[in-house]
Structure formats: C-alpha cells, structure tokens
Protein backbone atom coordinates (compact mmCIF):
# COMPACT_ATOMS: atom_id res chain seq x y z
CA UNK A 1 98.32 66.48 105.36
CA UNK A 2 96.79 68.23 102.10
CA UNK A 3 93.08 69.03 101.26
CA UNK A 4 93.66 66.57 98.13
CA UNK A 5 94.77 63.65 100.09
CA UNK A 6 91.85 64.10 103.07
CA UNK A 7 89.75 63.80 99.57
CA UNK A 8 91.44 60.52 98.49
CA UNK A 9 91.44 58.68 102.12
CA UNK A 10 87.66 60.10 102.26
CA UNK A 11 87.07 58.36 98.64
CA UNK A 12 89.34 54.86 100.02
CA UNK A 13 87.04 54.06 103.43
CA UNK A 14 83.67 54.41 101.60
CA UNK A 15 84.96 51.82 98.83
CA UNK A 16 86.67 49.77 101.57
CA UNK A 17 83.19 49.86 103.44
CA UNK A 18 81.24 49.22 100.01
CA UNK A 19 83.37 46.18 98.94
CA UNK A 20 83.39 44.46 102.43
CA UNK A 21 79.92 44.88 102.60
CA UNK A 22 79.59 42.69 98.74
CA UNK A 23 82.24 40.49 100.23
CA UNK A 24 80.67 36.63 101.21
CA UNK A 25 83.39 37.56 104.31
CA UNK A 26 81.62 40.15 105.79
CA UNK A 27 79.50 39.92 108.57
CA UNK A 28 75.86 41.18 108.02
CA UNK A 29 73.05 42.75 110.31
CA UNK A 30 70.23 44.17 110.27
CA UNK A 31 70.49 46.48 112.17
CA UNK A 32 71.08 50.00 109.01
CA UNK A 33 73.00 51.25 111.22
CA UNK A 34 75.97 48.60 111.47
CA UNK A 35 77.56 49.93 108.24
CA UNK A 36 78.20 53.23 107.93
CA UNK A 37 79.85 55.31 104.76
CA UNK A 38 81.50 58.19 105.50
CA UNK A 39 82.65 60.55 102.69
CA UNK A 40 85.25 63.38 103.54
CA UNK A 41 85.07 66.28 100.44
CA UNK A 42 86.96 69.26 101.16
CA UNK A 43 87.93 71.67 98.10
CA UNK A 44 91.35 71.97 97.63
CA UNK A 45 93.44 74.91 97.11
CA UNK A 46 93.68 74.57 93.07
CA UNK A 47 89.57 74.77 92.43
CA UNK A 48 89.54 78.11 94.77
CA UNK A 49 91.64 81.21 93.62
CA UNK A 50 94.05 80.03 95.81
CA UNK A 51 97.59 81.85 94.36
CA UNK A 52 95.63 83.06 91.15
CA UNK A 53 96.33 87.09 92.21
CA UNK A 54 100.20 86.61 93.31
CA UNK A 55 100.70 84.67 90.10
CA UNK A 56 98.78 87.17 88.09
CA UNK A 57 100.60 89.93 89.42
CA UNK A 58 104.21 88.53 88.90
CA UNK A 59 103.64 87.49 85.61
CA UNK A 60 102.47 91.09 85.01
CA UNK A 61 105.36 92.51 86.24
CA UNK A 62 104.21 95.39 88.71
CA UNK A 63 101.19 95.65 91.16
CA UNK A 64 97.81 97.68 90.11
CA UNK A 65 97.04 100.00 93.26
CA UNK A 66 93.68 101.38 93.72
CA UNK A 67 94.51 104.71 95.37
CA UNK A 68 92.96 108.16 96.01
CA UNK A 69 94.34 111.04 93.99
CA UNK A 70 92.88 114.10 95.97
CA UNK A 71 93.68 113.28 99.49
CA UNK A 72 96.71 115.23 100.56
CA UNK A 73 98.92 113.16 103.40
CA UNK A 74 97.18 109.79 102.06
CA UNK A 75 97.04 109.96 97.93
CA UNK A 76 97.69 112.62 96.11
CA UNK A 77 99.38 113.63 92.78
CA UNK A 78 102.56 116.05 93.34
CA UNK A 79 103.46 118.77 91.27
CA UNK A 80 105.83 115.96 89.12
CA UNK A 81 103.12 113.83 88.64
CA UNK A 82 104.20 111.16 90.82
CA UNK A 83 101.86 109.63 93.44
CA UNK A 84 102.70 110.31 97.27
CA UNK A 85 100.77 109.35 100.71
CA UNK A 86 100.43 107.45 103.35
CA UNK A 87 98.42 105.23 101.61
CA UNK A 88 100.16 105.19 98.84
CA UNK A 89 103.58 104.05 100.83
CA UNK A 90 101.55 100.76 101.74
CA UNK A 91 101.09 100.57 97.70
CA UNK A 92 104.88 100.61 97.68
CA UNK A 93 105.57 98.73 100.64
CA UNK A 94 103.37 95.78 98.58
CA UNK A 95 105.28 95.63 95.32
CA UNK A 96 108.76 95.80 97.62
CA UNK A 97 107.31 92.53 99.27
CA UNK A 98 106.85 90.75 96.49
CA UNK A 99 109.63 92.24 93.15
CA UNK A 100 112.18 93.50 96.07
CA UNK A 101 111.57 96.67 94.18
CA UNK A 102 108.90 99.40 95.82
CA UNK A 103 108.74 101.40 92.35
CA UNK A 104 106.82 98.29 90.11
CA UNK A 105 103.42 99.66 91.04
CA UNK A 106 101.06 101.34 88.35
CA UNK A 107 98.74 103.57 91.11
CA UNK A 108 94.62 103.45 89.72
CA UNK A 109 92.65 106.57 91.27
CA UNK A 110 89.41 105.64 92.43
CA UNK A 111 86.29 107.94 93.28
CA UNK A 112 84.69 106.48 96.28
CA UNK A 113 81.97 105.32 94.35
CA UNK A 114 84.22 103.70 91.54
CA UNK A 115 86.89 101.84 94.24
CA UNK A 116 84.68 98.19 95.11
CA UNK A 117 83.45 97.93 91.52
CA UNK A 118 87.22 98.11 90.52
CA UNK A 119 88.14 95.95 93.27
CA UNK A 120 85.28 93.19 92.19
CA UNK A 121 85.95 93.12 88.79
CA UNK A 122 89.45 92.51 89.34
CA UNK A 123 91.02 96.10 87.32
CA UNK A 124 93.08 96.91 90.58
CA UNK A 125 95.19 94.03 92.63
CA UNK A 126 94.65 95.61 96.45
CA UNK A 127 92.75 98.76 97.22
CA UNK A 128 94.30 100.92 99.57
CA UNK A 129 92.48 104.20 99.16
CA UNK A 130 91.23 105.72 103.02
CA UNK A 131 88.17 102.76 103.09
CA UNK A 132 86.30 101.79 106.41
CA UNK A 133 85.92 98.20 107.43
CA UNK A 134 82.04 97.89 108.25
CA UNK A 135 80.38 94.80 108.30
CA UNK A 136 78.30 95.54 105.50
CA UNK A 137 81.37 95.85 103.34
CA UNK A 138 83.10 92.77 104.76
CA UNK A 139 80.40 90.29 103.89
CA UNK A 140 78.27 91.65 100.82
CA UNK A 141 80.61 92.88 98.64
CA UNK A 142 82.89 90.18 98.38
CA UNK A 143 85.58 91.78 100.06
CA UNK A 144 88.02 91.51 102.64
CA UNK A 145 90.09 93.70 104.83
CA UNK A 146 93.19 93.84 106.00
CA UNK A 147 94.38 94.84 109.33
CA UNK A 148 93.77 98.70 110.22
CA UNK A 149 96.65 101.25 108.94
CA UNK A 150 94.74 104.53 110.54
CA UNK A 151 91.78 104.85 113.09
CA UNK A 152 90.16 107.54 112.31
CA UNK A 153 86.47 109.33 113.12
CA UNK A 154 84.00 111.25 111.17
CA UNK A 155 84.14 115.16 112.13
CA UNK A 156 82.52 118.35 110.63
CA UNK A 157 84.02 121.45 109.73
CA UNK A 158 82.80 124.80 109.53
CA UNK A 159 83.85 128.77 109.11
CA UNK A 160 85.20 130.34 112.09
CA UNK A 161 82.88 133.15 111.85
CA UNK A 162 79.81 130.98 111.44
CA UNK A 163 78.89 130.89 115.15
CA UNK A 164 78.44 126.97 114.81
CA UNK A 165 79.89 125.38 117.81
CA UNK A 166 77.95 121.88 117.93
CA UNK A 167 75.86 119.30 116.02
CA UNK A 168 72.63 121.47 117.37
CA UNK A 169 73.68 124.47 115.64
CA UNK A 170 73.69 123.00 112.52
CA UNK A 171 69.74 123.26 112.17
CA UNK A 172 68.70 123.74 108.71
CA UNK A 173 72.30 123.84 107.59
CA UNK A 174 73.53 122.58 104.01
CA UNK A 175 76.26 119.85 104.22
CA UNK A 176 78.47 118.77 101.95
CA UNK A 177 79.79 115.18 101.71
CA UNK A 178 80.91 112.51 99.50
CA UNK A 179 78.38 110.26 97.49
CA UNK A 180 78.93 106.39 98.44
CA UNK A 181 80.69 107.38 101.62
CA UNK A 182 80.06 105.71 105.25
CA UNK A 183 80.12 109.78 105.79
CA UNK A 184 77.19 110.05 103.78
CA UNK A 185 75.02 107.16 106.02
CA UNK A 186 76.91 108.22 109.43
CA UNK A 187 75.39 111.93 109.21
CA UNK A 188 72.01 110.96 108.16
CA UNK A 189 72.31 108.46 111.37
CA UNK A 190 73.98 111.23 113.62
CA UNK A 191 71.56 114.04 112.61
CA UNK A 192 68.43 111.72 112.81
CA UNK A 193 69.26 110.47 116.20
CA UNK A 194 69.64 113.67 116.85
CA UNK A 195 66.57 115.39 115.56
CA UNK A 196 68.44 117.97 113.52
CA UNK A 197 67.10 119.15 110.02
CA UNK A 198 69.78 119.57 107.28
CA UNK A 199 70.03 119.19 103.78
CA UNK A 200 72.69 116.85 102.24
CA UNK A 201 74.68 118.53 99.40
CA UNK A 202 76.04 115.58 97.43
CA UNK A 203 79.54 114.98 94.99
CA UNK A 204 81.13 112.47 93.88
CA UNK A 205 84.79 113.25 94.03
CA UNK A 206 86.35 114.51 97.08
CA UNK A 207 87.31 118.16 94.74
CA UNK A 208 84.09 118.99 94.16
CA UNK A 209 82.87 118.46 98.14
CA UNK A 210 85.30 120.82 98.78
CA UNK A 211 85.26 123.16 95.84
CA UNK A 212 81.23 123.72 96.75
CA UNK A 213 82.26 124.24 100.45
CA UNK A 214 84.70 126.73 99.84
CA UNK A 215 82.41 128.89 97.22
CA UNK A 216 79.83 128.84 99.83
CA UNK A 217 77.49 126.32 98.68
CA UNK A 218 77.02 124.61 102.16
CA UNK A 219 77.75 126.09 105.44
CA UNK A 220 79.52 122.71 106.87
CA UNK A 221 81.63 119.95 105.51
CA UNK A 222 82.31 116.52 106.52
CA UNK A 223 84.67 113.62 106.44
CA UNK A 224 87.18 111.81 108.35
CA UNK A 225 88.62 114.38 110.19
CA UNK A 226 92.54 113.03 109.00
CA UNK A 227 90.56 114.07 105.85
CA UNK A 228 89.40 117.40 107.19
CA UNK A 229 93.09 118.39 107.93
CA UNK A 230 94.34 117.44 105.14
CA UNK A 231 91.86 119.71 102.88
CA UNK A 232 91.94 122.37 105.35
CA UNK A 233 95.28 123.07 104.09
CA UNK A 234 94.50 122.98 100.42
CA UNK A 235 91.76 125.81 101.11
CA UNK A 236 92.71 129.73 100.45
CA UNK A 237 92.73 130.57 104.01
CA UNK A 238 93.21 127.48 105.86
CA UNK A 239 92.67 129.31 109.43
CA UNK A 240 89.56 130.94 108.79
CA UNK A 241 87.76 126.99 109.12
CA UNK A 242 87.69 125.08 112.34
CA UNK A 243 87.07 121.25 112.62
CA UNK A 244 84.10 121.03 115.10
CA UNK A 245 85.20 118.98 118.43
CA UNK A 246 82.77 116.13 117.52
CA UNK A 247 83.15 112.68 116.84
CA UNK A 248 80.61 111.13 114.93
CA UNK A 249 81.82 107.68 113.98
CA UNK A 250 84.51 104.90 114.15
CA UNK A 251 86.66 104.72 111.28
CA UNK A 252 89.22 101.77 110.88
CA UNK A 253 90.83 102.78 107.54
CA UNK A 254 92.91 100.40 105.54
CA UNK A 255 93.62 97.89 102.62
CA UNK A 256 91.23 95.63 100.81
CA UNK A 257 90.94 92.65 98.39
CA UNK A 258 88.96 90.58 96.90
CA UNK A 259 87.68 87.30 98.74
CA UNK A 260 88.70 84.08 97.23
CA UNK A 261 92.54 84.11 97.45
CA UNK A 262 93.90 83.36 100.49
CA UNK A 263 97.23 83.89 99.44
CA UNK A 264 96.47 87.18 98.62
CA UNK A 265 95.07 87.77 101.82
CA UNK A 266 97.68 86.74 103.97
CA UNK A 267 100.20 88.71 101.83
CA UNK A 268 98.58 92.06 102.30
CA UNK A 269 97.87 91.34 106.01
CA UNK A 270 101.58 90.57 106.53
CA UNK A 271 102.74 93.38 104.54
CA UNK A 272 101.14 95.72 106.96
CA UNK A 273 102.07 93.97 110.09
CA UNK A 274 105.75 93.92 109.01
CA UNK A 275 105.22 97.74 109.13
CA UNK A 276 103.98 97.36 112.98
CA UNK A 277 106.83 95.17 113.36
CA UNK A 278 109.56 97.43 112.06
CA UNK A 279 108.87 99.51 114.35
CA UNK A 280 108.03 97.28 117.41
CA UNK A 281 111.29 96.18 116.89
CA UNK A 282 113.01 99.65 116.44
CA UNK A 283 114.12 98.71 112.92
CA UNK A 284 114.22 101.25 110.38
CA UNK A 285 115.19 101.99 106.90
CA UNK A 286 118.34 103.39 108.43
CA UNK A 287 119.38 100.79 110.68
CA UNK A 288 118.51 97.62 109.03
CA UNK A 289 121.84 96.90 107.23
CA UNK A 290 123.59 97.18 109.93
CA UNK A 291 120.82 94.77 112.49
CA UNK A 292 120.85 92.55 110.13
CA UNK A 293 124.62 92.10 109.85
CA UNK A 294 124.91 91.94 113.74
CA UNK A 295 122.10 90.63 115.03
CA UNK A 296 121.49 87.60 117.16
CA UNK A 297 117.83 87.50 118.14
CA UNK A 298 115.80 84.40 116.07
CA UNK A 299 112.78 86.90 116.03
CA UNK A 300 115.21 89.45 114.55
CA UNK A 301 116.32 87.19 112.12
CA UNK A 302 112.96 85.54 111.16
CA UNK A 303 111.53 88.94 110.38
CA UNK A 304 114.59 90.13 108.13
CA UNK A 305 114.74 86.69 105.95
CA UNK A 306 118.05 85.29 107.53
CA UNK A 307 115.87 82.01 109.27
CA UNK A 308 113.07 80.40 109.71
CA UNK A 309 112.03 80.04 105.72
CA UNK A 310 108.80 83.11 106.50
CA UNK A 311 108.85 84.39 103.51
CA UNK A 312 108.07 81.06 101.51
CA UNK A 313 105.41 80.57 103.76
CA UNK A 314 103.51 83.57 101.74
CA UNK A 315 105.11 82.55 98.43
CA UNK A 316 107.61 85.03 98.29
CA UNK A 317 111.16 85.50 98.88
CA UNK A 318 112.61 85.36 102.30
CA UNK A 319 113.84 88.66 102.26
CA UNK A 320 110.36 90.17 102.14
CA UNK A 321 109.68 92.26 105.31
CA UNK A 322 113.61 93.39 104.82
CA UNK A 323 112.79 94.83 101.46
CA UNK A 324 109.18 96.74 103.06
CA UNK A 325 111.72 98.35 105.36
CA UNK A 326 114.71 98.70 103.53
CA UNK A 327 113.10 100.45 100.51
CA UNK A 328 109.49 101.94 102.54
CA UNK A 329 110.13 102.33 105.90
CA UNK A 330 108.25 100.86 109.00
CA UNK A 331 105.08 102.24 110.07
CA UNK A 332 106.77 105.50 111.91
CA UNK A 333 108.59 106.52 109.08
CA UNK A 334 105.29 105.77 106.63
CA UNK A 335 103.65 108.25 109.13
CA UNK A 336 106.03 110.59 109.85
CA UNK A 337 106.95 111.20 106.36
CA UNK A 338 103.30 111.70 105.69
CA UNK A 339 101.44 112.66 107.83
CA UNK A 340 103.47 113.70 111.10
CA UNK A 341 105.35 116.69 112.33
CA UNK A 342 107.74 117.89 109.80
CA UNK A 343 104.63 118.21 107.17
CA UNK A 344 101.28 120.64 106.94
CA UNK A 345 99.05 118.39 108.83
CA UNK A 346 101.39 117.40 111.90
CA UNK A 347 98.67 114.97 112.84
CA UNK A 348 99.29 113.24 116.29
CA UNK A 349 99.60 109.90 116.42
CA UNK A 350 97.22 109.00 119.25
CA UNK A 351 95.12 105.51 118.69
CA UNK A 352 97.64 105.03 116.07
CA UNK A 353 100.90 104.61 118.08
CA UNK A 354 102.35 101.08 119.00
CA UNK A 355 100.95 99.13 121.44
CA UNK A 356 103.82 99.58 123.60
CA UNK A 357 103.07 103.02 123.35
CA UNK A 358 99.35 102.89 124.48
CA UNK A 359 98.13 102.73 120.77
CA UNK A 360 96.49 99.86 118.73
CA UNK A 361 99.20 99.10 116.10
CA UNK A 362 99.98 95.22 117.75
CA UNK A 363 101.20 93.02 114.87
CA UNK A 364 101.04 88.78 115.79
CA UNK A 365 104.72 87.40 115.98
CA UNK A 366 106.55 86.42 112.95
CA UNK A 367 107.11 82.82 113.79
C-alpha cells in the first residue's frame, strides 16, 4: 500500500470518528478518553526528491561525475585527454546502468576541498573521487555513501636515505598533506596521541603536496597509502622513497550523493554491488554473452535482466547490471585493469578481495 493512500485512510477514520461523534446515534461518555482521533501523515514520495536526480540526469542525456584528475590508478587525465581510473570505471559503470552506454558521462575534477560543495549544490550527479565515509561526513553534510569500492589506510612516506623508520623519528619533521583531507585531522590525531612535534605543510591539490615533497620542502608525505603508490611512481626516482610500514587510519573509500533521493541512492548502491556480484558469480565482460545465452540459474538470470523485473525496481531497464558488465567489467576486471598486476602500482588486493576469498567485497542477493 502507498504513502498517499496510508494519508487518505489516516484523513477517512478521524472524519468517521468526528461525524459519529455529532451523530444523535452515537453513544456518549464522559470518560475523554472513549473517543479517540488518530491521524496517520506520512510524506509521500512526490514532496521528497524522490526520482528528481534519475529524471534530471536522463533528460540531460549523460551523467556529471565528480572525479579526481591527479590520482594515477583512480582518476587521472591520460596523455589523450581522456579520463581513466578505478574510480573513474565506477563513473562509467553508472551511465552504462542507466543509457546502456558507459561513454555518456561528462567527468568534473574536484580538489578535495571543492568535491562536497559540488556535491551539495547539485553541479555533479554522484561523486566518486577516493572520499572516506566518516560519520561526520555522513550526517552533517547532507550526504550519503555508498557501499565501500577500496579499504584503504593512511601511511607516510619518506626518502630512503632519511634514516626515518617510524612515527617517532619524525620529531620536528615538516609534512606535507592535503588541505580538507581526513589525512589532514588523522595526523594531527596520530602525532598528538603520540607526543610528536611536526609542522603541517598545507596544499590544496594533490600536485602541489607532491611537487613541495619532491623539491624538498617537507621531509615526509602523507595520504592513503593506494595514494602513496600511485604518486610514488609519478616521482623522478620512484625507488629512492619508501612508504613507512605504518597504518594510521581506516579508510573506506567510495561513492557519494546527495541525501534526499532515494532513488538515487539505491541506484548507486546497486551499481557497485553488481560489480561484487559479477564477480561473485564469475561473470565477466568476456563471458557474459555466452552465460546469458545458456544459463539456467534464476539468480543468474535475475542479475543479467532475463527475470524477475530487477531492473524496474530501480527505474531502469532490466538489462542494467548486464550492461555494467558487458561494457565495464565486474569488480576484478575494474581492479585489475587499474590498479592490479599488469600496471605500475601492482597493488594487492588484500581487504579488497571477495568474500569468498577472505576479503570484504559481499554484495546482498539480487532478488
């Protein structure tokens, strides 16, 4: 039963209690509590943003994609010009969900300070740009995330030669970081629970934290260490800098919207956990003509569009997590292609492996 009609039957009792009350029929007391009026309001779907983004957004034509553009193995600009990442496949793997067509998305790069503020005032759809969940972040802002695409952790890297083997030895040291950042708050906590003296060396954009680290301007640097091996190899000598064995924070990293739309919501949680899926289910890219055309498992075919209506249950097509793989891969190909062993950073996959596989990656069933 709808929102709407709990509204009307709400609106129906108290006038049926009002009128019998008026009635010479009706049976009085004195007793105030004989009659009682009981009013049921509950806001339906069209006074929230309830399917405002979707609609906005296929009207449009393409998705808007908050993104990093200095993040190598997440979002970066090629030498073409074209945007490419691991966070920038989930971009795709969005706009193939909902146009059957991965290319209709216009990418938006963010600073970290700029991302919520463009998120808020609705100039991007979804931000996927390397974010942490926090608490803070969930419930003042106005945002919401969506399930985890990388666990990550702070970590701190220095020179080789500098001698600097531990937290401790980083008394009185310069550090840059990134303005805005839950870096920036998790080394003051670190270093203050710690009783170590340092001096912050602020920046804005994740070029200039590393530009002043490599001319010398702070002898450490910190970020999420995915982060730390992905700049590592944009620096001149790559293997004269080690990433300190440290951990100094939790960092669940993935896609955000704005509160309000439901719709919305679901769609970009879904998105992602079709990813988990794909690969739970050993579908890939490669393969999914062919399971599609043969298979006889309901889940199967409830995932790839063929029963169970899934797809309209988001608003969109039925075909919806067959298009995220077909045209974007599932989430070991996303990885793989960008961050795994065939590229620079050949970045284990550790808490991010499937569940079956002793990671975190579980998806809810499709159903």
């Amino acid at each position: 039963m709808s929102k709407r009609v709990f509204y009307f039957l709400g609106v129906l009792l108290a006038l049926g209690v009002l009128l019998a009350a008026c009635s010479g029929s009706a049976q009085t007391s004195s007793n105030p509590q004989a009659v009682q009026t009981v009013v049921v309001t509950v806001e339906s779907n069209a006074s929230s943003g309830y399917g405002t983004t979707l609609k906005a957004v296929k009207e449009r034509g393409y998705l808007i994609c908050g993104v990093n553009a200095q993040l190598p193995g997440f979002g970066y600009v090629d030498k073409e010009g074209n945007y490419k990442g691991f966070d920038v496949d989930y971009c795709h793997a969005v706009a193939a969900a909902i146009f059957g067509d991965p290319s209709k998305v216009e990418f938006r790069p963010l600073t970290a300070k700029e991302r919520f503020t463009a998120l808020q005032t609705g100039e991007i759809d979804v931000l996927i740009r390397n974010t942490t969940w926090t608490l803070t972040r969930d419930t003042e802002l106005g945002t919401n995330f969506a399930p985890t695409t990388f666990y990550d952790g702070q970590g701190i890297m220095v020179r080789k030669d500098s001698g600097i083997k531990s937290l401790e030895d980083l008394e009185g040291a310069k550090i840059c970081v990134a303005t805005g950042t839950t870096t920036e708050l998790n080394l003051a906590d670190q270093m203050a629970a710690r009783g170590i003296d340092y001096t912050p060396v602020v920046f804005e954009t994740a070029d200039q934290v590393f530009g002043a680290y490599e001319e010398g301007r702070c002898d450490a640097v910190t970020t999420d260490k995915s982060a730390l091996v992905s700049r590592r190899s944009t620096l001149k000598n790559p293997a004269d800098h080690v990433i300190l064995d440290v951990t100094l924070s939790k960092e669940p990293l993935g896609p955000v919207v704005r509160q309000g739309d439901d719709q919305w919501f679901d769609i970009i949680k879904w998105v992602v956990f079709a990813t988990f899926t794909g690969e739970e289910m050993g579908i890939t890219s490669q393969n999914v003509d062919e399971i599609k055309a043969s298979t006889d498992d309901p889940n199967v075919k409830k995932f790839l569009g063929l029963e169970g209506e899934m797809g309209q249950k988001l608003g969109l097509s039925d075909d919806w997590a067959y298009n995220i793989i077909k045209y974007v891969g599932n989430y070991a190909e996303i990885y793989n292609r960008n961050l795994g062993p065939d590229t620079p950073f050949d970045l284990p996959r550790g808490l991010n492996s499937c569940w079956t596989d002793g990671g975190l990656l579980y998806a809810p069933p499709i159903r």
